[in-house]
Protein backbone atom coordinates (compact mmCIF):
# COMPACT_ATOMS: atom_id res chain seq x y z
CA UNK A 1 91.79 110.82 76.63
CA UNK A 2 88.23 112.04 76.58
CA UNK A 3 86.22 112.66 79.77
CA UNK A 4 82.71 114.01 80.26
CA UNK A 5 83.01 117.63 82.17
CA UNK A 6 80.85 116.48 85.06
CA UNK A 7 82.74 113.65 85.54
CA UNK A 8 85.98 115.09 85.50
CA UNK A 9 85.15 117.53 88.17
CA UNK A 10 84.02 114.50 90.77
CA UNK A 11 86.40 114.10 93.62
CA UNK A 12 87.13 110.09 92.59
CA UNK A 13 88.17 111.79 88.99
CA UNK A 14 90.42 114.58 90.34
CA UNK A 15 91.87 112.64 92.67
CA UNK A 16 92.93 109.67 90.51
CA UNK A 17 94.54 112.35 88.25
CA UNK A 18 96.84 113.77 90.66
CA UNK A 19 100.36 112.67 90.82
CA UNK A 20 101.87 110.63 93.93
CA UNK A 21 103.92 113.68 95.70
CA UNK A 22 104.53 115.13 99.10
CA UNK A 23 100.78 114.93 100.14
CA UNK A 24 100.52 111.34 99.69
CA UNK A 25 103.72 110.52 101.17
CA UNK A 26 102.73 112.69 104.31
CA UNK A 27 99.42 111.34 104.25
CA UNK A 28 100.80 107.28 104.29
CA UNK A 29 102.89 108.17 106.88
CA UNK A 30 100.47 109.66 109.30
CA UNK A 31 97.99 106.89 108.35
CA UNK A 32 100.43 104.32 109.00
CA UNK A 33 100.99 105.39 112.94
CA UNK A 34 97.88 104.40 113.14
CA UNK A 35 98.54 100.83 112.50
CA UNK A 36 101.67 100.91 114.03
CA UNK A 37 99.16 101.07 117.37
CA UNK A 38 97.06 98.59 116.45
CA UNK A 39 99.79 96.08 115.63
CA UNK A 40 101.89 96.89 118.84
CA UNK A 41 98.67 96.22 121.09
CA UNK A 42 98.01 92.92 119.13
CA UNK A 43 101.09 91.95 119.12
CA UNK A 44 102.46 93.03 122.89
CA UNK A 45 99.93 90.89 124.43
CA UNK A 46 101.74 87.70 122.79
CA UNK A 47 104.96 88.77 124.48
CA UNK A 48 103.53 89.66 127.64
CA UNK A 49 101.55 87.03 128.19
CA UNK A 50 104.59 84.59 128.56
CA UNK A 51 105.70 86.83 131.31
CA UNK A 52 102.14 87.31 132.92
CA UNK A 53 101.52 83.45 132.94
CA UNK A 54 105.55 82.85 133.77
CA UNK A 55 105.00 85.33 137.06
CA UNK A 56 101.92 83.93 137.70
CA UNK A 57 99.84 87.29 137.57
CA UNK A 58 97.40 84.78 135.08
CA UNK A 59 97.15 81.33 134.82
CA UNK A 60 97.28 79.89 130.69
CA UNK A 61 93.35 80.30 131.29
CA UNK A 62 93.42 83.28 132.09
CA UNK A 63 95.59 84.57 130.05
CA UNK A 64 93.39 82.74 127.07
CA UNK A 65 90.27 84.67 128.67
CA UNK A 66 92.36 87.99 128.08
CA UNK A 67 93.30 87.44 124.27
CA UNK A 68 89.69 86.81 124.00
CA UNK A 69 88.56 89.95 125.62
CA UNK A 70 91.02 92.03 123.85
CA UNK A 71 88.92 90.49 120.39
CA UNK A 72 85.64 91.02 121.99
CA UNK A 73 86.37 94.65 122.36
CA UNK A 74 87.67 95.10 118.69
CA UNK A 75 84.57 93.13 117.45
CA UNK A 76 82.37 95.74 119.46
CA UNK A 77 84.57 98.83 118.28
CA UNK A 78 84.73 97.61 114.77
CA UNK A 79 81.06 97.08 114.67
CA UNK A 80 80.63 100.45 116.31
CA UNK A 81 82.98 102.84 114.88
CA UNK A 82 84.21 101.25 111.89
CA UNK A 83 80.85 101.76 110.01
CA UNK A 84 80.23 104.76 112.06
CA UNK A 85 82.80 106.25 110.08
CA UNK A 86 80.49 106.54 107.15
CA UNK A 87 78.51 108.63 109.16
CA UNK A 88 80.51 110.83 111.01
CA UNK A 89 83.87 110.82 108.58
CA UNK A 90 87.41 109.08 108.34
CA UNK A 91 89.54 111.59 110.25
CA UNK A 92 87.07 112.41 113.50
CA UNK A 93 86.77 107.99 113.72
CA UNK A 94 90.73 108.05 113.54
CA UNK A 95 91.01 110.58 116.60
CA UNK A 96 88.49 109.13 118.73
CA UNK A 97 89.54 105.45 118.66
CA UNK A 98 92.95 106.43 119.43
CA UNK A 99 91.79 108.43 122.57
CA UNK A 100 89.79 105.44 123.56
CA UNK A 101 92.59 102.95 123.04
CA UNK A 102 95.42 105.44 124.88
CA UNK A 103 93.12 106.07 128.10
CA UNK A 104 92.14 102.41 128.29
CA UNK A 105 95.54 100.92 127.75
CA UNK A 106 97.24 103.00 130.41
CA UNK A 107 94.27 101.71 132.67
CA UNK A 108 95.11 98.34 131.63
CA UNK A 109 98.94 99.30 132.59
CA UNK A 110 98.23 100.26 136.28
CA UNK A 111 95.16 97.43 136.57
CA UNK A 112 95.81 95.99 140.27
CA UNK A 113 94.49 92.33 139.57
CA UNK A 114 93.72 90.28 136.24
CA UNK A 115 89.81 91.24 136.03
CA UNK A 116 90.63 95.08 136.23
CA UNK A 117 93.19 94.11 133.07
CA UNK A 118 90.70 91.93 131.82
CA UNK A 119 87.87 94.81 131.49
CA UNK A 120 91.04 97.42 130.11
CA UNK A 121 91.69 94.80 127.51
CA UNK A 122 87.73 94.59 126.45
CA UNK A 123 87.91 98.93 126.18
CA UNK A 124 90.95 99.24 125.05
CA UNK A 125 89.98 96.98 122.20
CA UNK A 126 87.07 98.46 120.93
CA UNK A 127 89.04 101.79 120.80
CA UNK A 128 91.56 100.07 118.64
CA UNK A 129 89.15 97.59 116.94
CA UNK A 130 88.32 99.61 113.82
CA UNK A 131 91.48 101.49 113.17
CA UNK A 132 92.62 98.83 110.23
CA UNK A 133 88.73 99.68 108.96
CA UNK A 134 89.07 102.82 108.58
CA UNK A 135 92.73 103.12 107.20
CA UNK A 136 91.63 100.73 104.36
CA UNK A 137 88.82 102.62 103.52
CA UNK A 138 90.65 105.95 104.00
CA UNK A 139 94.12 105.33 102.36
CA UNK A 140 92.16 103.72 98.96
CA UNK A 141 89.60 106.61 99.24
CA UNK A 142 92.75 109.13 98.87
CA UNK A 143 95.17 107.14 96.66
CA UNK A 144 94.67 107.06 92.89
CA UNK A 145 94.01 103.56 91.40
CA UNK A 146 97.40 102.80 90.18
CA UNK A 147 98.99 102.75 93.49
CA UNK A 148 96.11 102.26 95.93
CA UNK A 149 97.60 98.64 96.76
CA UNK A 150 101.15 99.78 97.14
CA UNK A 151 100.08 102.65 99.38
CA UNK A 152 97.92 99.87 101.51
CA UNK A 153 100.70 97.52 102.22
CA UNK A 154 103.06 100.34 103.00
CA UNK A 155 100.86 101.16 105.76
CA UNK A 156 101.57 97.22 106.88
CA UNK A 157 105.20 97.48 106.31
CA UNK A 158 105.26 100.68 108.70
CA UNK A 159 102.72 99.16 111.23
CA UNK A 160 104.60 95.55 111.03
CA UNK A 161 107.48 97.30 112.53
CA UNK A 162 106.15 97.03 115.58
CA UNK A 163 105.88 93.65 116.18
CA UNK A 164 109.85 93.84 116.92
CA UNK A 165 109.55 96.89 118.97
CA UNK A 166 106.90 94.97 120.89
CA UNK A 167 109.37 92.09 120.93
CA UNK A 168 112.46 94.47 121.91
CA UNK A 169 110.75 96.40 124.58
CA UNK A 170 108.92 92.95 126.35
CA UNK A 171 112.71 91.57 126.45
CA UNK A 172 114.65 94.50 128.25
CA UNK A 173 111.64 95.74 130.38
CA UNK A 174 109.75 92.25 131.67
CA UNK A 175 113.53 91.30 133.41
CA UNK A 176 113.16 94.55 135.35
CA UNK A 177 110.59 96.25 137.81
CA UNK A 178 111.45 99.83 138.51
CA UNK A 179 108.09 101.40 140.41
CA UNK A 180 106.36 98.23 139.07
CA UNK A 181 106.37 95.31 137.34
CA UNK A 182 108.26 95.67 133.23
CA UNK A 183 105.39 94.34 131.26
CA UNK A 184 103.18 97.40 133.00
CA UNK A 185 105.77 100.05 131.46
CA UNK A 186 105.57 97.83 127.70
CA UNK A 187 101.62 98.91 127.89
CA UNK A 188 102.62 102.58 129.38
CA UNK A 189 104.58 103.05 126.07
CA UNK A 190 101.86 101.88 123.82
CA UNK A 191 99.50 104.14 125.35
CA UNK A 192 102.06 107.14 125.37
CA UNK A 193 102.36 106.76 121.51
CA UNK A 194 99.23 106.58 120.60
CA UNK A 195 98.91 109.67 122.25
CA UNK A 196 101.39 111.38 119.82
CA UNK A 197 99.84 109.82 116.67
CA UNK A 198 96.71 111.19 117.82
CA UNK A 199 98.42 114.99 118.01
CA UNK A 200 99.97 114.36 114.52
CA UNK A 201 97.21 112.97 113.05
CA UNK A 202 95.09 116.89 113.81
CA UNK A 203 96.42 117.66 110.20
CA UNK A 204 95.30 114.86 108.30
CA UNK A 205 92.06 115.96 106.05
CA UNK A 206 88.89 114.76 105.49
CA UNK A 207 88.30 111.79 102.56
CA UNK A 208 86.79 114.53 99.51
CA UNK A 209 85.46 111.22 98.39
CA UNK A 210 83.32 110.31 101.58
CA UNK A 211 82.78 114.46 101.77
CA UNK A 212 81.02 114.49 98.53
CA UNK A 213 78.65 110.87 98.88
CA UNK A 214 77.20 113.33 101.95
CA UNK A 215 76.17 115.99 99.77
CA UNK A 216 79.11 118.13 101.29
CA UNK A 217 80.77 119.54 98.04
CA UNK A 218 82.02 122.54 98.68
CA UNK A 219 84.14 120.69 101.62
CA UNK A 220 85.49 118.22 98.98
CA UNK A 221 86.36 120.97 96.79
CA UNK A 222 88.00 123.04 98.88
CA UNK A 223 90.26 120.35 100.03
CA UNK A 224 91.05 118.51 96.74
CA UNK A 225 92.12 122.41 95.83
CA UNK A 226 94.51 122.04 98.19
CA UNK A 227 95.91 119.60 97.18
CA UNK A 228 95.64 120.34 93.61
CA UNK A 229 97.70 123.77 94.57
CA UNK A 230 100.59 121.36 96.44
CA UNK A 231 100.41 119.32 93.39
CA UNK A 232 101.33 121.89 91.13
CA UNK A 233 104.02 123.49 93.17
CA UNK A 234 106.06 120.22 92.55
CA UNK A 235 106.91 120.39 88.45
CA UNK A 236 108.39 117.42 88.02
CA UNK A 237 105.59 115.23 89.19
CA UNK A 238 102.98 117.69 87.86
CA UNK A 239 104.70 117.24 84.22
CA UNK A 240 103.85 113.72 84.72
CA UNK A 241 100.23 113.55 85.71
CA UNK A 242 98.55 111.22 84.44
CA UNK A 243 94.84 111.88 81.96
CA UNK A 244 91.57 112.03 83.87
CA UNK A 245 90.14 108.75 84.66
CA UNK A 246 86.77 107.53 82.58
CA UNK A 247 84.29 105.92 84.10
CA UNK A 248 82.74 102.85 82.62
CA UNK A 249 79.59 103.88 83.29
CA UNK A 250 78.83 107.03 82.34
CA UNK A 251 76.51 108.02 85.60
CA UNK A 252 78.63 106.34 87.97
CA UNK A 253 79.93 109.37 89.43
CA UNK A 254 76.38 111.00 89.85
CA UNK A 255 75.48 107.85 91.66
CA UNK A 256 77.33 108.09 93.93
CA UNK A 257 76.50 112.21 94.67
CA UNK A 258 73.06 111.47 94.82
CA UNK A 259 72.84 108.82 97.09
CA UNK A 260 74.37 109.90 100.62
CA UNK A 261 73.76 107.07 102.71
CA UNK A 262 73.59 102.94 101.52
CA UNK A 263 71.37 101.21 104.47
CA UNK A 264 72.79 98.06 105.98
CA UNK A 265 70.49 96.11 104.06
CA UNK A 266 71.95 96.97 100.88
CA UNK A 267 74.86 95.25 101.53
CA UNK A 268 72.82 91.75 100.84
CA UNK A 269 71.40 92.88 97.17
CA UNK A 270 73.66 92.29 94.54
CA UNK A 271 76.28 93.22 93.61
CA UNK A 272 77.21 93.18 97.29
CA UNK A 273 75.96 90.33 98.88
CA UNK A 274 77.80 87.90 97.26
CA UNK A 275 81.07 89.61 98.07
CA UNK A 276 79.75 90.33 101.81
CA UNK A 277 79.22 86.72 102.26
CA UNK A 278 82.80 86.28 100.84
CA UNK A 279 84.56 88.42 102.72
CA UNK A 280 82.63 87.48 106.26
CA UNK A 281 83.26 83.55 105.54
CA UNK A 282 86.91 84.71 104.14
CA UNK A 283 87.25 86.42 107.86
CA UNK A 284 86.18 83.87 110.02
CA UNK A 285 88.61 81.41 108.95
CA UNK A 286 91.79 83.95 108.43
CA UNK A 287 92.39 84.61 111.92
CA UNK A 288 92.39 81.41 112.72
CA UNK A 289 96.21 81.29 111.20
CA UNK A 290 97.38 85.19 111.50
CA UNK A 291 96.66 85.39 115.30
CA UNK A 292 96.79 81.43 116.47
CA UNK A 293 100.68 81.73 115.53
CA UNK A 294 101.53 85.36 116.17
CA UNK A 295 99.59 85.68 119.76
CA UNK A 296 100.75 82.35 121.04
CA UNK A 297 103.93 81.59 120.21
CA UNK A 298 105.74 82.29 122.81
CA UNK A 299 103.20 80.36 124.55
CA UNK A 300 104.23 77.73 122.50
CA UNK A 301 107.44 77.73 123.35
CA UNK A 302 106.75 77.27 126.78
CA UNK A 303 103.99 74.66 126.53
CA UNK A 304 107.31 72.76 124.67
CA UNK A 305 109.21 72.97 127.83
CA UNK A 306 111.24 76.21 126.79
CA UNK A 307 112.00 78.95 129.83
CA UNK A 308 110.69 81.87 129.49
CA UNK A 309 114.15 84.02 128.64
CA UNK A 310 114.58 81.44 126.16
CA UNK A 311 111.08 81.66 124.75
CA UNK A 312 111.10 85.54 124.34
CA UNK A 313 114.59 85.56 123.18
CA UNK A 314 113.10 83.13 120.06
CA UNK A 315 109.78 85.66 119.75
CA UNK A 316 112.27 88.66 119.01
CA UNK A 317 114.38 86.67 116.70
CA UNK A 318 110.97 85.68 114.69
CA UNK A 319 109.59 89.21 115.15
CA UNK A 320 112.54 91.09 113.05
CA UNK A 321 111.55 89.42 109.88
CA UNK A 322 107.90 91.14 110.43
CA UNK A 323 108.59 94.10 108.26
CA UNK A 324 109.70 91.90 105.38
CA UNK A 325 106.14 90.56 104.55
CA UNK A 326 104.36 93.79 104.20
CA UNK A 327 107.90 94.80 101.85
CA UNK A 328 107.08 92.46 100.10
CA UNK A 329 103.57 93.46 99.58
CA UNK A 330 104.62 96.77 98.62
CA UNK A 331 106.66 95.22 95.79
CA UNK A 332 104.31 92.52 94.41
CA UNK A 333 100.99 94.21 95.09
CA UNK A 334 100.37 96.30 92.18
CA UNK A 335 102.96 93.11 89.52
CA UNK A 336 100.42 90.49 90.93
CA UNK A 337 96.27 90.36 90.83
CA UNK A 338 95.55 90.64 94.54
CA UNK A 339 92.87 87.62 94.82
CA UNK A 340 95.48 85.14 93.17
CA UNK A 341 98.54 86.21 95.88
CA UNK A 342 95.85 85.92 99.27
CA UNK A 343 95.31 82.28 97.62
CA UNK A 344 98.99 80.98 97.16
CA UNK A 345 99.82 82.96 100.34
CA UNK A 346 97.03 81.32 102.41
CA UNK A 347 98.37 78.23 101.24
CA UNK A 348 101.96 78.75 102.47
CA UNK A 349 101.23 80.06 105.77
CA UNK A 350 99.22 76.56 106.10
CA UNK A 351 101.82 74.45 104.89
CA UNK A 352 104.79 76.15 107.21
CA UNK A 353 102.52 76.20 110.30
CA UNK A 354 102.68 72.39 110.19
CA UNK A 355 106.40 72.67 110.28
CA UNK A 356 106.41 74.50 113.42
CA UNK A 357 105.89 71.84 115.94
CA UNK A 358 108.22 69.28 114.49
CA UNK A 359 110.93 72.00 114.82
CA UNK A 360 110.47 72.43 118.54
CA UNK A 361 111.42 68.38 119.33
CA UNK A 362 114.53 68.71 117.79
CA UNK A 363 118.18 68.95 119.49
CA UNK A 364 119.03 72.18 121.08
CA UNK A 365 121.06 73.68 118.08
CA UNK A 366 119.46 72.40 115.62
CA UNK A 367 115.78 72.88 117.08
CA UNK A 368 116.92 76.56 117.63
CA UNK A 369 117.29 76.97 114.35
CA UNK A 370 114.58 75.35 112.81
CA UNK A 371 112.37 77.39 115.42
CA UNK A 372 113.68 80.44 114.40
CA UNK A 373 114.05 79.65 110.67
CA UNK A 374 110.40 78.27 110.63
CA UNK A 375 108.45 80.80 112.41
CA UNK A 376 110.58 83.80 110.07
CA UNK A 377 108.80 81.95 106.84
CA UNK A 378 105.23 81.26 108.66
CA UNK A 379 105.72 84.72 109.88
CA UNK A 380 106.67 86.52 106.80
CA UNK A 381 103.99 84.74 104.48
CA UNK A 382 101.14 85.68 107.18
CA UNK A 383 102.45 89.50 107.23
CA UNK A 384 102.69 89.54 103.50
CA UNK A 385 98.91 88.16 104.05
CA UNK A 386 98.38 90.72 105.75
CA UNK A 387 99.32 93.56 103.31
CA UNK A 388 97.32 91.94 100.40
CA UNK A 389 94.05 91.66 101.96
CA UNK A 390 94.16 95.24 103.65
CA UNK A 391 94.42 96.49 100.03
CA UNK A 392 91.98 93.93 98.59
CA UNK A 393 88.71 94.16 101.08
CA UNK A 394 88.55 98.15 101.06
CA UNK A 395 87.95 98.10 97.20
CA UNK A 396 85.14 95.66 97.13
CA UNK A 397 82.28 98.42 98.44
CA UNK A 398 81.31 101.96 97.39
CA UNK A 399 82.17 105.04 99.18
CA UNK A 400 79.22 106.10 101.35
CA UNK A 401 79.30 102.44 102.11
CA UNK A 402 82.65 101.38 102.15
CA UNK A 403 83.10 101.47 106.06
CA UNK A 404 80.18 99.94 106.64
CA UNK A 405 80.89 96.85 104.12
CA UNK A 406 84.18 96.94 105.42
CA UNK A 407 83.97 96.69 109.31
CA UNK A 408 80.52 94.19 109.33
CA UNK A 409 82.76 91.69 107.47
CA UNK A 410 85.97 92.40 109.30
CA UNK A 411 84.33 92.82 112.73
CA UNK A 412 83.90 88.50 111.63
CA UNK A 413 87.65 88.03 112.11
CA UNK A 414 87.84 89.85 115.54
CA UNK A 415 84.58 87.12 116.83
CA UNK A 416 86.35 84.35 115.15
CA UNK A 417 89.87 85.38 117.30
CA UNK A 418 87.41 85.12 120.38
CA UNK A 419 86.42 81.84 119.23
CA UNK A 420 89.48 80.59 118.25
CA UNK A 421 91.37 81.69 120.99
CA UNK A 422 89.22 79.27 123.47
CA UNK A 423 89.76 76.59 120.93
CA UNK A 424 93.92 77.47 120.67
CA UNK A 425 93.86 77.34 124.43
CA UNK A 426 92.35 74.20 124.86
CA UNK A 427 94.25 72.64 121.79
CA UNK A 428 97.67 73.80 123.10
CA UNK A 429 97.20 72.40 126.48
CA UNK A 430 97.20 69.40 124.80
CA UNK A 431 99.17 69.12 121.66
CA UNK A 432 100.87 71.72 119.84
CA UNK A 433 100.72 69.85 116.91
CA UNK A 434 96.86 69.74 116.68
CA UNK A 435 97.11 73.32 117.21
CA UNK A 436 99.03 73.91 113.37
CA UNK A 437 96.41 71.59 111.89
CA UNK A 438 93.71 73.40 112.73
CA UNK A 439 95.49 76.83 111.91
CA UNK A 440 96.51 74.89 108.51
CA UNK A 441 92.84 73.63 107.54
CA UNK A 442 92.17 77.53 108.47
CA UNK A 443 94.07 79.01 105.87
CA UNK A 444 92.99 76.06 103.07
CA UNK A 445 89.71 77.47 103.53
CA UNK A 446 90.60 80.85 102.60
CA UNK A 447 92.48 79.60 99.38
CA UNK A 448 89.41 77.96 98.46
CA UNK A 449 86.49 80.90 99.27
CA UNK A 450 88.72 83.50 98.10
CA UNK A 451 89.72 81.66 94.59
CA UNK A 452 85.78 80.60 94.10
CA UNK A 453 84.29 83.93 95.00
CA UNK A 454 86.72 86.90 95.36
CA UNK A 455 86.63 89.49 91.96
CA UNK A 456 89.44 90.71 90.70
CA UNK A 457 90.28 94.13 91.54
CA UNK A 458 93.35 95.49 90.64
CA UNK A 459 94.60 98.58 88.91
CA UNK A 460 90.80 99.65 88.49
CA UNK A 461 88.78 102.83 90.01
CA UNK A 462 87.51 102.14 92.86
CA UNK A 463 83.99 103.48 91.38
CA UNK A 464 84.47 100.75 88.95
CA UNK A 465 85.83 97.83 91.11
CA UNK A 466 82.99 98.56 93.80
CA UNK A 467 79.82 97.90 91.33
């Protein structure tokens, strides 16, 4: 097809045309360890904190006041260093939060009493807080058009794995205490492995897309070069590469050369503001049902009269199906236009919450099952969630922007989870029950701001998509 020469030697130009090869596989995969962290330290604290409140290291307020502080921290780190990746670049962001997170979660490990944990929690948080900011931004930044979604929920399916190591490791370990207590060696692991994506994660390079909206061309060029040389080296795909994206517009590209830097303020002229008021409203009210479920059911469980053997035996059941979501993201993501699955999925993780409760009175066998059986399905749909709106809220802003936009409106879900979480913990001391309504009227929120207000994105540039 016909391309203008400038256009076709932009970085968002060569990189759509390169074929999907060994870079991008190696890329996803180094990305991914990165939210393999970030899910494991979400998602441990729901297993240990059966344990913590079963030993009674916390008390169920306590243990609400440390959910909460592990959010604060996130909201501060996402604020912080999620749009500070605009400014100082994807890959340096990557390396510090994980430093942050691995020091402050081995503290949180060896903490002697619950407000030493309680402060490792708040640190450890913000070190952690932006990661799924800036792997959004920086796997659509690097992956052409026509598999940016795919590439996005892959990252989910490979970070979603560890929501049954977390389950795994809290069942064998919190039984035992060799030097000290199990659920201190479940945090020593986290921390260890972050360490070691942080080592692998030295080779990843630097977004040529963010390179080039800071005037730093010759950078972007000499990596997309690279790349372009590793490209060719593998025939078959190379055979197979696709024409040169065209822009709409025909200056879009020169935009976005000649303006490095979008102030904060932008972000409420149009076309932005509209989707930034979206996407914060859209934030508030989705954590509400992915974390009121996922970092309290075991809770749950207990609350129901359930011991705790029997309550993490039921998380790690639940917890295998976690990789199936994001599969099934990778599978339907690019077949399905991403605003119309977060609807209908929004909607099902709201309508199987409510089923949750009632599952829990029944008779031994049968309320095993139904446990089990229900929270795979309100599991699965919130995981599948998950893996559509990771792909859909990095391709709403521009690059030199794109962290920014990104981690103001996504630092709104980690307030709302401190929010929420005092309401969950005063809810659940009461009634379970009232606990899935007001997760359900959550997610029927989202349906409704997402299907008024949310564009359409898929299979479309991101220069395009993002105004």
């Amino acid at each position: 097809m016909h391309t203008d020469l400038s256009l076709a030697a932009h970085p968002a130009a060569r990189l759509e045309r390169l074929p999907l090869g060994r870079f991008h596989r190696r890329f996803i995969v180094l990305v991914s360890l990165g939210c393999w962290f970030d899910v494991f330290d979400i998602f441990m604290m729901a297993y240990l904190g059966a344990a913590l409140q079963s030993s009674h290291f916390l008390t169920l307020a306590q243990f609400t006041d440390l959910i909460a502080a592990g959010f604060l921290g996130m909201f501060a780190g996402t604020i912080v260093l999620g749009a500070g990746s605009d400014s100082f670049g994807r890959r340096p962001a990557f390396i510090l939060m994980l430093l942050i997170y691995s020091v402050f979660s081995l503290a949180g490990a060896l903490a002697p009493n619950p407000g030493v944990l309680l402060a490792a929690r708040v640190l450890a948080g913000a070190g952690i807080g932006a990661e799924m900011v800036v792997i959004d931004t920086y796997v659509s930044e690097m992956v052409p058009s026509r598999a940016r979604g795919r590439y996005v929920a892959i990252t989910q399916l490979i970070g979603f794995t560890a929501i049954p190591a977390a389950a795994l490791l809290a069942r064998v370990l919190v039984p035992t205490h060799w030097l000290m207590s199990g659920w201190r060696w479940v945090m020593v692991l986290g921390s260890a492995g972050a360490l070691l994506s942080w080592f692998l994660r030295r080779n990843l390079p630097e977004s040529p897309r963010w390179l080039e909206s800071r005037g730093r061309s010759d950078e972007a060029a000499t990596i997309l070069a690279g790349l372009e040389r590793e490209s060719a080296q593998e025939s078959a795909a190379a055979s197979s590469a696709p024409a040169i994206v065209t822009f709409a517009a025909g200056e879009r590209g020169a935009a976005e050369i000649s303006e490095h830097r979008m102030p904060f303020r932008e972000l409420w002229k149009p076309p932005y503001r509209a989707r930034t008021l979206m996407l914060a409203v859209f934030h508030l009210l989705q954590t509400v049902g992915f974390y009121g479920f996922a970092n309290w059911a075991p809770t749950f469980l207990l609350r129901e009269g359930h011991n705790l053997k029997t309550s993490l035996d039921y998380g790690f059941l639940i917890a295998l199906v976690s990789p199936v979501g994001p599969l099934l993201g990778v599978l339907t993501t690019e077949r399905f236009e991403r605003k119309r699955a977060i609807v209908v999925l929004a909607l099902l993780v709201a309508v199987a919450g409510l089923g949750f409760p009632k599952a829990s009175h029944l008779g031994s066998s049968s309320g095993a099952i139904a446990i089990v059986a229900i929270g795979a399905l309100l599991t699965m749909f919130s995981y599948w969630f998950s893996s559509v709106l990771h792909a859909y809220q990095a391709e709403l802003f521009p690059t030199r922007a794109r962290a920014t936009g990104v981690g103001f409106t996504y630092s709104w879900s980690r307030l709302s989870a401190v929010l929420s979480t005092f309401v969950i913990g005063a809810l659940v001391a009461r009634s379970v029950t009232a606990v899935f309504v007001f997760i359900a009227a959550a997610m029927t929120g989202v349906a409704l701001v997402v299907g008024l207000w949310g564009p359409r994105t898929n299979s479309t540039a991101l220069e395009e998509v993002s105004g």
